[in-house]
Protein backbone atom coordinates (compact mmCIF):
# COMPACT_ATOMS: atom_id res chain seq x y z
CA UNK A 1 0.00 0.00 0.00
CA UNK A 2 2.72 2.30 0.18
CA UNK A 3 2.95 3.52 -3.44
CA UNK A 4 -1.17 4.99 -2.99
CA UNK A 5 -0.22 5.84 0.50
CA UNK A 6 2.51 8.43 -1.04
CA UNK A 7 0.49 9.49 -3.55
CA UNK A 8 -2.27 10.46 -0.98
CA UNK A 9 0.44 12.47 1.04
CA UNK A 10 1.54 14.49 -2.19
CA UNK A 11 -2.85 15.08 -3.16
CA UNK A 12 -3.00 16.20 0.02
CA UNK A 13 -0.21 18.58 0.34
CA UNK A 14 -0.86 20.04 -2.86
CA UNK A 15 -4.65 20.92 -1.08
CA UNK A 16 -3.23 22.21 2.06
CA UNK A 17 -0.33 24.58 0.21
CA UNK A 18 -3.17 25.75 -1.76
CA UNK A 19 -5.75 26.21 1.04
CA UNK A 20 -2.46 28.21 2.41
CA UNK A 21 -2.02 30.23 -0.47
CA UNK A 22 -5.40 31.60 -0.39
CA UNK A 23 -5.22 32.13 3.09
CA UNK A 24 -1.58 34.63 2.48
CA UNK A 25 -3.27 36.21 -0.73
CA UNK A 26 -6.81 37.56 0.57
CA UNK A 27 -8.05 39.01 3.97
CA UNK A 28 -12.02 39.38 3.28
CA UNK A 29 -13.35 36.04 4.71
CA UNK A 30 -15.86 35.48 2.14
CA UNK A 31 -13.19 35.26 -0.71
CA UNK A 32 -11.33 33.07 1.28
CA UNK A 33 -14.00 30.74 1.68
CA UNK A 34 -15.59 30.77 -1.59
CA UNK A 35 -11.85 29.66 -3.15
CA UNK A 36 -11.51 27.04 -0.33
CA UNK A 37 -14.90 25.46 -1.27
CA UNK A 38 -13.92 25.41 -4.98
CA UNK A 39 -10.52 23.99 -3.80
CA UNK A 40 -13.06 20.89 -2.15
CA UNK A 41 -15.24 20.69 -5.53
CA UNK A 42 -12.48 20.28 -8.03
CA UNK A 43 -11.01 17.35 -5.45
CA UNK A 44 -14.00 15.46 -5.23
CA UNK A 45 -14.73 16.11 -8.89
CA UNK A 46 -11.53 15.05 -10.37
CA UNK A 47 -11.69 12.41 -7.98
CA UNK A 48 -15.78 10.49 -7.40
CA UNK A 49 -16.43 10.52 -11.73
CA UNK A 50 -18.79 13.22 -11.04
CA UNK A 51 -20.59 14.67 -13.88
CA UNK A 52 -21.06 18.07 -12.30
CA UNK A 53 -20.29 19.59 -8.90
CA UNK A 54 -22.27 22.40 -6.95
CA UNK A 55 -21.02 25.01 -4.49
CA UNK A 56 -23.16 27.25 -2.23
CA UNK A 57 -26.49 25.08 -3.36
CA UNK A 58 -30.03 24.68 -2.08
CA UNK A 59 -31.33 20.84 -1.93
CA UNK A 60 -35.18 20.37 -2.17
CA UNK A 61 -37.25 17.11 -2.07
CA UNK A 62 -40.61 16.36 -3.29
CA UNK A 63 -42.11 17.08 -0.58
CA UNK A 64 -41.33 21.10 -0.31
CA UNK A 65 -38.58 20.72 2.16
CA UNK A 66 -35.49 22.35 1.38
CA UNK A 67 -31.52 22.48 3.14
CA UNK A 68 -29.50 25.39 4.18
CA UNK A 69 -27.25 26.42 1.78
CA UNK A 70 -24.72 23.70 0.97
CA UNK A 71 -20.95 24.34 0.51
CA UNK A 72 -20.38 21.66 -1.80
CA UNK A 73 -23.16 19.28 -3.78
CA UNK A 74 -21.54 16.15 -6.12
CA UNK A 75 -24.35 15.48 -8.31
CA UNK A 76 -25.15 12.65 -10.71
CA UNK A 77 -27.32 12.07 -14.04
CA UNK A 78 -30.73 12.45 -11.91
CA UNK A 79 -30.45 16.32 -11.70
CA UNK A 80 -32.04 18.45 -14.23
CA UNK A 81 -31.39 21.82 -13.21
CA UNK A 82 -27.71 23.75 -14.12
CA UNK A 83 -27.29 27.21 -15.08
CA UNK A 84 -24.13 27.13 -13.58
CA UNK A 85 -21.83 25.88 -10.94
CA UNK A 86 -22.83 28.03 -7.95
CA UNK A 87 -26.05 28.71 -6.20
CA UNK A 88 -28.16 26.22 -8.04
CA UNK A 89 -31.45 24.70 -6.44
CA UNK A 90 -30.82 20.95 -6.61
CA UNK A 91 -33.14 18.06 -6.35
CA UNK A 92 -32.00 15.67 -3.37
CA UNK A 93 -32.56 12.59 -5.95
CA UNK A 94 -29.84 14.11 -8.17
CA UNK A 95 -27.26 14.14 -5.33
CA UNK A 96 -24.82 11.45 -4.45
CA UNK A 97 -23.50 13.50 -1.42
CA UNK A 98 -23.02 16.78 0.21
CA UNK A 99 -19.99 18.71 1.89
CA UNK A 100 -19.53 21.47 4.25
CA UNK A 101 -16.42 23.07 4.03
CA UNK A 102 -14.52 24.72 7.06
CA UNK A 103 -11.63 26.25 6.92
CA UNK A 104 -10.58 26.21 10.55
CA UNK A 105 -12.94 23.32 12.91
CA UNK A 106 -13.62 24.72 16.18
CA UNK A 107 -16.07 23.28 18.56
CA UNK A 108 -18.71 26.14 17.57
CA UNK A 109 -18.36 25.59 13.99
CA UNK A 110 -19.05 21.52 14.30
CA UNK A 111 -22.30 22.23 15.87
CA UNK A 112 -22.91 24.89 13.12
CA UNK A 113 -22.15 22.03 10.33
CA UNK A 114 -24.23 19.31 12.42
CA UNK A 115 -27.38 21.90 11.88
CA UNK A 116 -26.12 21.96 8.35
CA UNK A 117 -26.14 18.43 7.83
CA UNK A 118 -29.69 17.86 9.77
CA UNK A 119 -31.19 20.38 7.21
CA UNK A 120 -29.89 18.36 4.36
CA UNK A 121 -30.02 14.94 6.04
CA UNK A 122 -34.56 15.60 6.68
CA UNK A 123 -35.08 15.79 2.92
CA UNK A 124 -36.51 12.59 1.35
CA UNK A 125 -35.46 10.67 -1.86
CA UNK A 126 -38.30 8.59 -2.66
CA UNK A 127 -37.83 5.95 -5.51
CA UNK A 128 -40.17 6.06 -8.67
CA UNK A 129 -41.79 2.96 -9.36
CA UNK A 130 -39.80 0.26 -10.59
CA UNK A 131 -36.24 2.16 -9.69
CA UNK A 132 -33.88 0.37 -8.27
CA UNK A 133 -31.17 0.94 -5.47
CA UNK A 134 -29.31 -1.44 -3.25
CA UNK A 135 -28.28 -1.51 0.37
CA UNK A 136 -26.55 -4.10 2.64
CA UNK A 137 -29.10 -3.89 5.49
CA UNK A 138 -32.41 -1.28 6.25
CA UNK A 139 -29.92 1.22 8.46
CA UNK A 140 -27.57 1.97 5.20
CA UNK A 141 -31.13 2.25 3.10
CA UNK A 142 -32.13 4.73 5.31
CA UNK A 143 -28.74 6.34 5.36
CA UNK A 144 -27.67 6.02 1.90
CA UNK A 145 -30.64 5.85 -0.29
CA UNK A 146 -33.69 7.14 1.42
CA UNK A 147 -31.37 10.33 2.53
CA UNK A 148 -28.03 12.49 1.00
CA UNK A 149 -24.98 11.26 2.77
CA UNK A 150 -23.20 13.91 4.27
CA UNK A 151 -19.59 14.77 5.12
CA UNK A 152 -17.82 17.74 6.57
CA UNK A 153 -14.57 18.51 5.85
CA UNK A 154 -11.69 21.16 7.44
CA UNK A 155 -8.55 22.14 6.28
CA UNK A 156 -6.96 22.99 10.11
CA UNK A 157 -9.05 22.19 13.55
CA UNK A 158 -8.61 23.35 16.73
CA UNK A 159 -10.04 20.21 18.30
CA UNK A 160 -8.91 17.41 18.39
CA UNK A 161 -11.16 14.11 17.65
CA UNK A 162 -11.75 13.24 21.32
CA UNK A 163 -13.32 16.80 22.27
CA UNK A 164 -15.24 16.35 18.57
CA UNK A 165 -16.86 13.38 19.69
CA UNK A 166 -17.62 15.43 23.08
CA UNK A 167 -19.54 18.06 20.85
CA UNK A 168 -21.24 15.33 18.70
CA UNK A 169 -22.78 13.53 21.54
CA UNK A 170 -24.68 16.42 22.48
CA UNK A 171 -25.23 18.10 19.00
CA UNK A 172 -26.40 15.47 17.01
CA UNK A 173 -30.23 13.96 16.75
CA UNK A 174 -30.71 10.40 18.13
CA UNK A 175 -31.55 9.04 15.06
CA UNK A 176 -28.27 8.10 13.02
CA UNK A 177 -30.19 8.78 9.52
CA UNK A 178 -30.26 12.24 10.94
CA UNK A 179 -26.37 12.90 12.20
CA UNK A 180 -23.19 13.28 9.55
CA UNK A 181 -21.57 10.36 7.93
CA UNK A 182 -17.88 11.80 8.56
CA UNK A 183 -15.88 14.47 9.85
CA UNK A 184 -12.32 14.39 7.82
CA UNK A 185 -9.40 17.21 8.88
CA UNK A 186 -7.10 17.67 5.98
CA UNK A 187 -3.31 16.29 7.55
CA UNK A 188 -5.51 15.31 10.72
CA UNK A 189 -7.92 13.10 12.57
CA UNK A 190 -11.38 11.38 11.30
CA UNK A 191 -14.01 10.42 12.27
CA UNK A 192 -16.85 7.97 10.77
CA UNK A 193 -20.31 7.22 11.63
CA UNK A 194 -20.71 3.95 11.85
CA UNK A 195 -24.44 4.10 12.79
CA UNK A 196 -25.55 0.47 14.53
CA UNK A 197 -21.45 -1.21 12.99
CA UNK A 198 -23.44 -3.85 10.65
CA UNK A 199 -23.77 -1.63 7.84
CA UNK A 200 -21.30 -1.02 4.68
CA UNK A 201 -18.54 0.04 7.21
CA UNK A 202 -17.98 -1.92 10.40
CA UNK A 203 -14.83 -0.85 12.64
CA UNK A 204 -13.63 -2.33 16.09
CA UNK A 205 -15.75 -4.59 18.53
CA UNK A 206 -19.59 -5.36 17.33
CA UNK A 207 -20.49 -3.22 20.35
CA UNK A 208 -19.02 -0.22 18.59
CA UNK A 209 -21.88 2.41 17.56
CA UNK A 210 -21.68 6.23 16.12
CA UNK A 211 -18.74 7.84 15.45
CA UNK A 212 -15.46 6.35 15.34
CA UNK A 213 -12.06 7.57 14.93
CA UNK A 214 -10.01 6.04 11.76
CA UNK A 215 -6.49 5.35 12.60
CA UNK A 216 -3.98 4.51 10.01
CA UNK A 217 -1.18 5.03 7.38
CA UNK A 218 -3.76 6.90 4.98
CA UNK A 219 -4.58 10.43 5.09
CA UNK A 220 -7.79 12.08 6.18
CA UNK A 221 -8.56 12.82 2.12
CA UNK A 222 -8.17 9.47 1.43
CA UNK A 223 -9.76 8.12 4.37
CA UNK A 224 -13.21 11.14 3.16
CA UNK A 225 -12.61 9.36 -0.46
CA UNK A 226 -13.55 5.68 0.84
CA UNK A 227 -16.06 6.79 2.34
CA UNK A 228 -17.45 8.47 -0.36
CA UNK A 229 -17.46 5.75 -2.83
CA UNK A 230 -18.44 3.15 0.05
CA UNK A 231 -21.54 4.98 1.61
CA UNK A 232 -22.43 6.42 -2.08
CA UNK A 233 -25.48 4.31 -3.60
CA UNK A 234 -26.15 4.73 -7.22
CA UNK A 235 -29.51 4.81 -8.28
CA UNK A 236 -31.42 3.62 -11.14
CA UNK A 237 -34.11 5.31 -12.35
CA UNK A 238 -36.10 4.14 -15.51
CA UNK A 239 -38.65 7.37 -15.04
CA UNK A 240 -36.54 10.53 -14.41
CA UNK A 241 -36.99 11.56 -10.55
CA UNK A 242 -38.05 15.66 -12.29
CA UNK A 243 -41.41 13.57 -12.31
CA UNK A 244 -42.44 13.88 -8.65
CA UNK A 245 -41.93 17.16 -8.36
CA UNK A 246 -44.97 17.91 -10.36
CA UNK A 247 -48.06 18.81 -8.05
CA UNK A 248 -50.24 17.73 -9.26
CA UNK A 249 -48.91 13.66 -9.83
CA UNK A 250 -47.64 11.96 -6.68
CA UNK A 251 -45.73 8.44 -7.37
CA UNK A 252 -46.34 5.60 -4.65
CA UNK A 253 -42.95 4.72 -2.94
CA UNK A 254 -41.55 1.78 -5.20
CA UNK A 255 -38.16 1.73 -4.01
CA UNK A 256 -36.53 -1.79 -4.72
CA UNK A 257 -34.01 -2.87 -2.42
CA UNK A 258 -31.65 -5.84 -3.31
């Protein structure tokens, strides 16, 4: 493993020395964090086979429920709308996941990216009939299809991953479809969610539950990569997902598991 390993360590100093550059070159805030977001969308776009990425988006579902605005949106062939690459309104069946960006992770900022994910995380993607999806158990259908996953990621932290899991324990909602799937510090810790540990990703004793620090020779980036690809479920959809948005047609839920 040690020839991916290295090549990790260079992708992710190449990120940091440009999260760094940005950082010596402006002083308004917003600047800074609009190029550190696109820094995050040309990663995971170079990176998941993404068609199209979204910064600074707003997620809807069927239903009329929509997120706070979303840093960073990795969309597939499901999503219909694009006038451009920032500040789109998305439909949550035309996005594999969803990122908030931080440029610094401080206790008050997790809880502000927690909120963030709930807001995205409540939005439903209900299945057309006769689309297709599949899921190891009902927890990762919940997680994975039935919702966006959802990952934050920081360039530096001032935490570390023990007080992190100190803020998550009283920040997040009880119900694991509702928390973040990851929490990844660029040159730093992580931490998964590992929800009920008999889903896609089981770590440590069977007793294990929630969020768990990932130790190891790989980097954070690589570490918010697996995930990405291992929590992602792909879709398909025979009737374009556009369809239940329509008011005045609802489609029964004919979600097929396998």
């Amino acid at each position: 493993m040690a020839v991916i390993d290295d090549y990790w360590k260079q992708v992710a100093a190449g990120i940091g020395a440009l999260f760094d550059s940005i950082r010596a070159a402006h002083s308004d805030s917003s600047v800074k964090g609009g190029a550190n977001e696109e820094i995050v969308a040309e990663f995971l776009a170079a990176n998941t086979g993404a068609r199209r990425v979204a910064t600074n988006s707003t997620i809807i579902d069927h239903y009329g429920n929509r997120s706070d605005e979303v840093d960073v949106a990795v969309l597939n062939d499901g999503q219909p709308f694009w006038t451009g690459q920032r500040g789109q309104l998305i439909i949550a069946e035309g996005v594999d996941a969803a990122y908030q960006v931080k440029a610094v992770l401080t206790s008050d900022e997790l809880r502000r990216a927690v909120r963030n994910a709930t807001s995205v995380k409540r939005l439903l993607r209900v299945m057309p009939n006769g689309s297709m999806a599949s899921a190891i158990n009902d927890e990762d259908g919940t997680r994975f299809i039935d919702h966006v996953p959802f990952f934050i990621f920081a360039f530096t932290s001032q935490i570390t991953a023990a007080t992190s899991l100190t803020v998550l324990e009283e920040a997040v909602d009880n119900d694991v479809a509702m928390q973040p799937d990851g929490i990844f510090v660029l040159n730093g810790w992580s931490l998964i969610n590992i929800g009920s540990n008999t889903g896609s990703l089981q770590i440590g004793p069977p007793e294990a539950r929630g969020f768990q620090e990932l130790v190891g020779p790989q980097s954070a980036l690589a570490h918010m990569l697996w995930c990405h690809h291992l929590f992602l479920r792909r879709r398909v959809d025979f009737v374009s997902p556009i369809v239940q948005y329509w008011p005045y047609k609802r489609l029964s839920k004919g979600a097929v598991r396998r």
